[in-house]
Protein backbone atom coordinates (compact mmCIF):
# COMPACT_ATOMS: atom_id res chain seq x y z
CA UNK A 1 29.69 17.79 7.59
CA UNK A 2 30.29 19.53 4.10
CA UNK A 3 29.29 18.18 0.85
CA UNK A 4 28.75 19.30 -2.90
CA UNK A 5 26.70 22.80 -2.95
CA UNK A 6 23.98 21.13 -4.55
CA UNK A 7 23.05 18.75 -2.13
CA UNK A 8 22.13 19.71 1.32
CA UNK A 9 23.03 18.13 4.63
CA UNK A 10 21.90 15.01 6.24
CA UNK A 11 22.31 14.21 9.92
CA UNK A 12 21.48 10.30 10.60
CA UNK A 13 21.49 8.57 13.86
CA UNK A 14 21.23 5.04 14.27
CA UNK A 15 19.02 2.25 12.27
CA UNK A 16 16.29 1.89 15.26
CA UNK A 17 13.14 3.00 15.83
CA UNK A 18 14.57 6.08 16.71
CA UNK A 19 13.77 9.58 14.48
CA UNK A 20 15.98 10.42 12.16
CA UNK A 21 16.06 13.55 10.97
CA UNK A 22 17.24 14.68 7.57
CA UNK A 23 17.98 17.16 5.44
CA UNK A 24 18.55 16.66 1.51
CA UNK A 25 17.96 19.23 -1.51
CA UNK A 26 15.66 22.47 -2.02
CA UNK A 27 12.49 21.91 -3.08
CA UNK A 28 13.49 23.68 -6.53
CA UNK A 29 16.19 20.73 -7.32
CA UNK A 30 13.93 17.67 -7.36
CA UNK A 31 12.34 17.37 -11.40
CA UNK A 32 9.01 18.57 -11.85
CA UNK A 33 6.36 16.04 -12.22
CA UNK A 34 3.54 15.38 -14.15
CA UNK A 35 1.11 14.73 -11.21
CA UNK A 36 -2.76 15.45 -9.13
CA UNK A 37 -1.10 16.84 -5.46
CA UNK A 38 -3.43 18.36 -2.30
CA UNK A 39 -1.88 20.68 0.06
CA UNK A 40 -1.27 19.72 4.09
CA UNK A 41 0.39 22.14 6.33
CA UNK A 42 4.05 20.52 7.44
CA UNK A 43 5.35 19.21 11.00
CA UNK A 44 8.84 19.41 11.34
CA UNK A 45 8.74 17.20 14.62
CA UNK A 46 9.93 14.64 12.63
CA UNK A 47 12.66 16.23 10.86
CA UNK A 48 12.90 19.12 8.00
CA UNK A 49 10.45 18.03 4.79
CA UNK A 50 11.91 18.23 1.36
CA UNK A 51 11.36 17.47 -1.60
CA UNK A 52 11.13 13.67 -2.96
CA UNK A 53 10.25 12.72 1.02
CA UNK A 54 7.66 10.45 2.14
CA UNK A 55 5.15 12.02 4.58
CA UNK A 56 2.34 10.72 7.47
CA UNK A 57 -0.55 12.33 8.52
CA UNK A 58 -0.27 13.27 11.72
CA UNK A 59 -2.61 12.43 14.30
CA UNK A 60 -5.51 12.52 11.97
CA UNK A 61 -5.20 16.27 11.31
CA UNK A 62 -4.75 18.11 8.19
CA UNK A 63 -0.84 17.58 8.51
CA UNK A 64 1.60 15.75 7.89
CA UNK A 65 5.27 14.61 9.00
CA UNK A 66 7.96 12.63 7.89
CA UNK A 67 7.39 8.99 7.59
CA UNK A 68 8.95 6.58 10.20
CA UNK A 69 8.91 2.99 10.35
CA UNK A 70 6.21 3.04 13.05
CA UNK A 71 4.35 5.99 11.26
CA UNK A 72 4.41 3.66 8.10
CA UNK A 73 0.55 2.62 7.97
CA UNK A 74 -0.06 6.61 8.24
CA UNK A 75 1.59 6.74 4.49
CA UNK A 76 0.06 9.17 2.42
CA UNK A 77 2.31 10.32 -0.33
CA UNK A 78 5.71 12.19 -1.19
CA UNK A 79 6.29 15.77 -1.17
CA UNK A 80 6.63 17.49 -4.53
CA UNK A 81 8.01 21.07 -5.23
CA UNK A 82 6.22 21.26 -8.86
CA UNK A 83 2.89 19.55 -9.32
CA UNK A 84 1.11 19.37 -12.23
CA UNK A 85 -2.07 20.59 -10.08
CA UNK A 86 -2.82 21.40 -6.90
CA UNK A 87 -5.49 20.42 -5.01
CA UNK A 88 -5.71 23.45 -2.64
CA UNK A 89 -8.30 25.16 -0.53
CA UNK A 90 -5.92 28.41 -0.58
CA UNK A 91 -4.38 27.54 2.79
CA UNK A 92 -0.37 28.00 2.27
CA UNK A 93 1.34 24.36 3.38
CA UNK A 94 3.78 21.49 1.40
CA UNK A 95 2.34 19.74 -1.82
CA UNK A 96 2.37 15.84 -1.51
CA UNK A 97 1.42 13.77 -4.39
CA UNK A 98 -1.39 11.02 -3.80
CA UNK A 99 -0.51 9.96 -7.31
CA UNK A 100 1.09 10.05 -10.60
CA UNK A 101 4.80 9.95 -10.91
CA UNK A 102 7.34 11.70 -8.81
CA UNK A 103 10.94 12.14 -7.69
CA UNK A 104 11.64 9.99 -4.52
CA UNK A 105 14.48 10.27 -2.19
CA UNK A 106 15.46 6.40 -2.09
CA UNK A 107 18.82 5.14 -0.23
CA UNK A 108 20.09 1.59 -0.99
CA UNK A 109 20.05 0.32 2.50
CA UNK A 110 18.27 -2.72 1.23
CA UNK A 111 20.13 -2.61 -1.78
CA UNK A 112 20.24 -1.31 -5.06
CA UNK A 113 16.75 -0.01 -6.44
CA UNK A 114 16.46 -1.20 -10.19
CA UNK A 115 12.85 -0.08 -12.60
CA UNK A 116 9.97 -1.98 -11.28
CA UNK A 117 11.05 -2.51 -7.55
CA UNK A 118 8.81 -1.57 -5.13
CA UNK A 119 9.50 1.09 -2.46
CA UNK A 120 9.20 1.16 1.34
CA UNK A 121 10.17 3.25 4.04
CA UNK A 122 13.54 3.14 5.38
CA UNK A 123 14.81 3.16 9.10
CA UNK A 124 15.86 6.97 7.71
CA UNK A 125 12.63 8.84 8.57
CA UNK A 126 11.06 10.49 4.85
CA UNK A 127 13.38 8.04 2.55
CA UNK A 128 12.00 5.19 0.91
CA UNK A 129 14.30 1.80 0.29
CA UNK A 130 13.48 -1.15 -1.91
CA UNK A 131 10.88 -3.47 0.09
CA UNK A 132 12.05 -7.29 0.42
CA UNK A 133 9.13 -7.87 2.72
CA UNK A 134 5.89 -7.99 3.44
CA UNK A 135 5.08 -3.73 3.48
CA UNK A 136 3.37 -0.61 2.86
CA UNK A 137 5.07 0.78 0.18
CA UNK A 138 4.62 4.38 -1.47
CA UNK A 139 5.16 3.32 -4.88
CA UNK A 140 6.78 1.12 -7.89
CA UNK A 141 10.42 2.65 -9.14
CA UNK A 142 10.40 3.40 -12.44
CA UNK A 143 14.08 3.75 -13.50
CA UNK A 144 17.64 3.14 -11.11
CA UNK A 145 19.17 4.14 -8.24
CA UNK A 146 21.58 7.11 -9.08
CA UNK A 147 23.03 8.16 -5.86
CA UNK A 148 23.97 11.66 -5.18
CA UNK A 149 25.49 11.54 -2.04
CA UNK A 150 27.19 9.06 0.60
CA UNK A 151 26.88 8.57 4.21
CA UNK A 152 28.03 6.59 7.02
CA UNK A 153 25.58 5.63 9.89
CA UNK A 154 25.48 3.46 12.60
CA UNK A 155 23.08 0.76 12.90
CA UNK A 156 22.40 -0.81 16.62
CA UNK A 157 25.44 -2.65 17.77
CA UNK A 158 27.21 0.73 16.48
CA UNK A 159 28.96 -0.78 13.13
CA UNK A 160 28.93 1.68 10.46
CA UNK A 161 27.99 1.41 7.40
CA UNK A 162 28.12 3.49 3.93
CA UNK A 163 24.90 4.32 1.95
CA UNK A 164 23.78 6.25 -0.83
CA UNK A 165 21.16 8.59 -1.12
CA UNK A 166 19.56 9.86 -4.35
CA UNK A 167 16.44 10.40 -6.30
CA UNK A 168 14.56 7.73 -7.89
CA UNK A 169 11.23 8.48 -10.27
CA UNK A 170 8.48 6.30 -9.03
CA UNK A 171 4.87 5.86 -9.80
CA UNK A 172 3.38 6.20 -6.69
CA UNK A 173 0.50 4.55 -5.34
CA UNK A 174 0.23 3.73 -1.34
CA UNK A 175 -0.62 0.19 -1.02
CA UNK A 176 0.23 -2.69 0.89
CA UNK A 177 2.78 -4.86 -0.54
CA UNK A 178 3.08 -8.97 -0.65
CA UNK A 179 6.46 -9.55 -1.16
CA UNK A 180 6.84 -12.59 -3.64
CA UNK A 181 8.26 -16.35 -1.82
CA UNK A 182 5.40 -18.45 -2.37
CA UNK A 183 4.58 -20.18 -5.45
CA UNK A 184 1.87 -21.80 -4.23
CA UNK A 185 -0.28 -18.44 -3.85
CA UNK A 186 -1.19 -16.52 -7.17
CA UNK A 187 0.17 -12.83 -7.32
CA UNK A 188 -3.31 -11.39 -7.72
CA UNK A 189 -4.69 -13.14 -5.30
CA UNK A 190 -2.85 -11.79 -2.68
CA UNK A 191 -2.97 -8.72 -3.96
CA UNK A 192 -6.62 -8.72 -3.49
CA UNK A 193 -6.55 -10.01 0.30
CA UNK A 194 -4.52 -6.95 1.17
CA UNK A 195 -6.46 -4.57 -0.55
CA UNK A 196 -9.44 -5.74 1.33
CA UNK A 197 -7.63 -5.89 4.75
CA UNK A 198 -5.54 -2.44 3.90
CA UNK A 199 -2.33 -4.24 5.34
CA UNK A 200 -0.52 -7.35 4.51
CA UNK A 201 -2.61 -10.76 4.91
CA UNK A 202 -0.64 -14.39 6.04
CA UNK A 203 -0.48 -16.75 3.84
CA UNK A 204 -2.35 -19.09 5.58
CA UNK A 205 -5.65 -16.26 6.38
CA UNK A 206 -6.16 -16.12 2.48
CA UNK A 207 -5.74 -19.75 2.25
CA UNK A 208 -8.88 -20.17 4.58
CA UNK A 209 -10.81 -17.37 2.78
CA UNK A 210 -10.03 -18.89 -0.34
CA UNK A 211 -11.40 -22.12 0.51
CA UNK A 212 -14.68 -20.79 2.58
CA UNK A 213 -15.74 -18.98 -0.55
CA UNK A 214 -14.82 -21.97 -2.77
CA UNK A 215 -16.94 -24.08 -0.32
CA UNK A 216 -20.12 -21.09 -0.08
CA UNK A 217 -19.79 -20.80 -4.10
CA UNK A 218 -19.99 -24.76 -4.75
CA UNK A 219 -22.69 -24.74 -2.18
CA UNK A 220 -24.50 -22.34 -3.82
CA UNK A 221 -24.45 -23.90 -7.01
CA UNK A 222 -25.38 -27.26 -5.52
CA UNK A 223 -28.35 -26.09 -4.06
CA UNK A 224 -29.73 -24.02 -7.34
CA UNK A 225 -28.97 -26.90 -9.35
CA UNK A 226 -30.59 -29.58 -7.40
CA UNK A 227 -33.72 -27.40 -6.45
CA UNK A 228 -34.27 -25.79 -10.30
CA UNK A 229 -33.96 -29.78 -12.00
CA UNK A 230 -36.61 -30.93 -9.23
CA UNK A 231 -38.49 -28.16 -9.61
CA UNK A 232 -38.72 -28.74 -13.53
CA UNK A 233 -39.62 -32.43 -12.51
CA UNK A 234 -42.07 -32.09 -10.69
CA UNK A 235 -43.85 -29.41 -12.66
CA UNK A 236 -43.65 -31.86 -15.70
CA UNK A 237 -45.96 -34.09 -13.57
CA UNK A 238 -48.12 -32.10 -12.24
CA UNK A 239 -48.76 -28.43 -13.72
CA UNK A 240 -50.88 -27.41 -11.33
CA UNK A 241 -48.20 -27.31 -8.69
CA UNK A 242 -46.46 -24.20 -10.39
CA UNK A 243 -47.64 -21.86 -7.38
CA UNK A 244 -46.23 -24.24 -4.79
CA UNK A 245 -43.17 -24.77 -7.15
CA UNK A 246 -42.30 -21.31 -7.44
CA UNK A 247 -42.48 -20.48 -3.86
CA UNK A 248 -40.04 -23.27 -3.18
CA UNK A 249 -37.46 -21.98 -5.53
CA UNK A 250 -38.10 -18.67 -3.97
CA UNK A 251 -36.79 -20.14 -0.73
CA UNK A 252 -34.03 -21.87 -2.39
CA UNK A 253 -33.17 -18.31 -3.85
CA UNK A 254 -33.37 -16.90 -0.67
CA UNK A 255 -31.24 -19.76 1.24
CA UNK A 256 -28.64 -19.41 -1.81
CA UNK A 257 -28.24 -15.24 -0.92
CA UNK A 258 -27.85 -16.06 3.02
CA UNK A 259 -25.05 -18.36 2.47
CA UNK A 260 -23.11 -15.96 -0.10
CA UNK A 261 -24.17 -13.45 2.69
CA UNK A 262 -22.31 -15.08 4.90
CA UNK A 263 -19.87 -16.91 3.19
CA UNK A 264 -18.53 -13.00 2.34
CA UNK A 265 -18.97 -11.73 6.16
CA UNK A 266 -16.65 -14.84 7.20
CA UNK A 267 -14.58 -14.24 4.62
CA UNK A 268 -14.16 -10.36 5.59
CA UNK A 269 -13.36 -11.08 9.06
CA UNK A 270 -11.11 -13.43 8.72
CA UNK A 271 -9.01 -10.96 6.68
CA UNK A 272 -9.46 -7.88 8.25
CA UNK A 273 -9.34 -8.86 12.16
């Protein structure tokens, strides 16, 4: 299929779990960016990398491929024809941006990407879509959608659909995303939970942690409290306890760490496994 000489061609199969492989602007057409990038040698088993794609790393190695939705917790940045700098150990490979800001190659498959949406992979291996969901996401969209070009795909019961493709510039920063639904659960404390567990946390996990520190912490406080007003009591009556005195609030101290100790190991597991 033909389009506009300043776009290249895209071949799309269906919306599965399938590869998709693309093919979308030169490297030269995507707006320079202001940004930190490190240099990994390229995979095209995924599809031809270009500019404004997101890429994997591949098997652990020094390369990387174009992001899939099963390759999506392998996330490591989007390619970028113009760094600022480049971290480079004078091996010759693709420059993908850890962070700073950077052209993506969004499509509005999950609708129209607007300035502070968040951006996921899409079922189009390398381009990004705004995330509704729970998700690893590459970055936060810092302006709207302008689409450049328009194609029709198929998705799995074979109805075709129309979507756009452009760039978007996005601050990028590889994180897991809580999508918001819940008022009952702050923002930042969700936030946190999947920061510690490097994926998205349930709801009801971080409700558990939440209340097994809240437990350890009033514990803790309990304990120091009680023991340091007895301790003060008792030394009033009788000074020359102070040596047996002090080695009981050393104990308390003690007692007080093991419980935060393991009020924080609980909590960590119950996050992370």
């Amino acid at each position: 299929m033909k389009i506009r000489s300043t776009t290249a061609r895209i071949v799309i199969g269906a919306l599965s779990s399938y590869i998709i492989i693309f093919a979308f602007a030169p490297l030269s057409d995507a707006q320079s960016s202001s940004t930190i990038a490190q240099t990994f040698k390229a995979s095209s088993a995924q599809g031809e990398i270009v500019s404004g794609s997101l890429v994997s790393i591949k098997n652990g190695e020094n390369t990387v491929e174009l992001t899939t939705q099963e390759t999506a917790n392998k996330l490591v940045g989007v390619v970028d024809g113009s760094p600022l700098v480049s971290l480079s150990e004078g091996g010759q490979g693709i420059e993908v941006v850890l962070s700073g800001t950077a052209e993506v190659l969004v499509s509005d498959i999950n609708g129209v990407v607007g300035s502070g949406d968040k951006l996921t992979i899409s079922p189009i291996a390398g381009v990004a879509m705004k995330s509704a969901n729970n998700s690893q996401i590459i970055g936060t969209a810092q302006e709207g959608f302008t689409p450049t070009t328009t194609k029709s795909i198929s998705d799995r019961g074979g109805k075709r659909h129309n979507i756009h493709i452009g760039y978007v510039r996005t601050q990028i920063g590889v994180t897991s995303y809580q999508a918001s639904g819940s008022d009952f659960l702050p923002p930042f404390l969700q936030n946190a939970a999947n920061s510690i567990a490097g994926r998205p946390v349930s709801l009801i996990r971080v409700l558990i942690c939440s209340i097994l520190l809240l437990l350890g912490f009033i514990a803790v406080i309990i304990l120091v409290y009680t023991s340091t007003r007895s301790a003060m009591t008792s030394l009033g009556r009788n000074p020359l306890a102070a040596p047996a005195i002090r080695r009981g609030l050393y104990q308390i101290l003690a007692i007080s760490l093991v419980i935060t100790g393991c009020t924080l190991l609980a909590s960590y597991v119950i996050l992370t496994v």
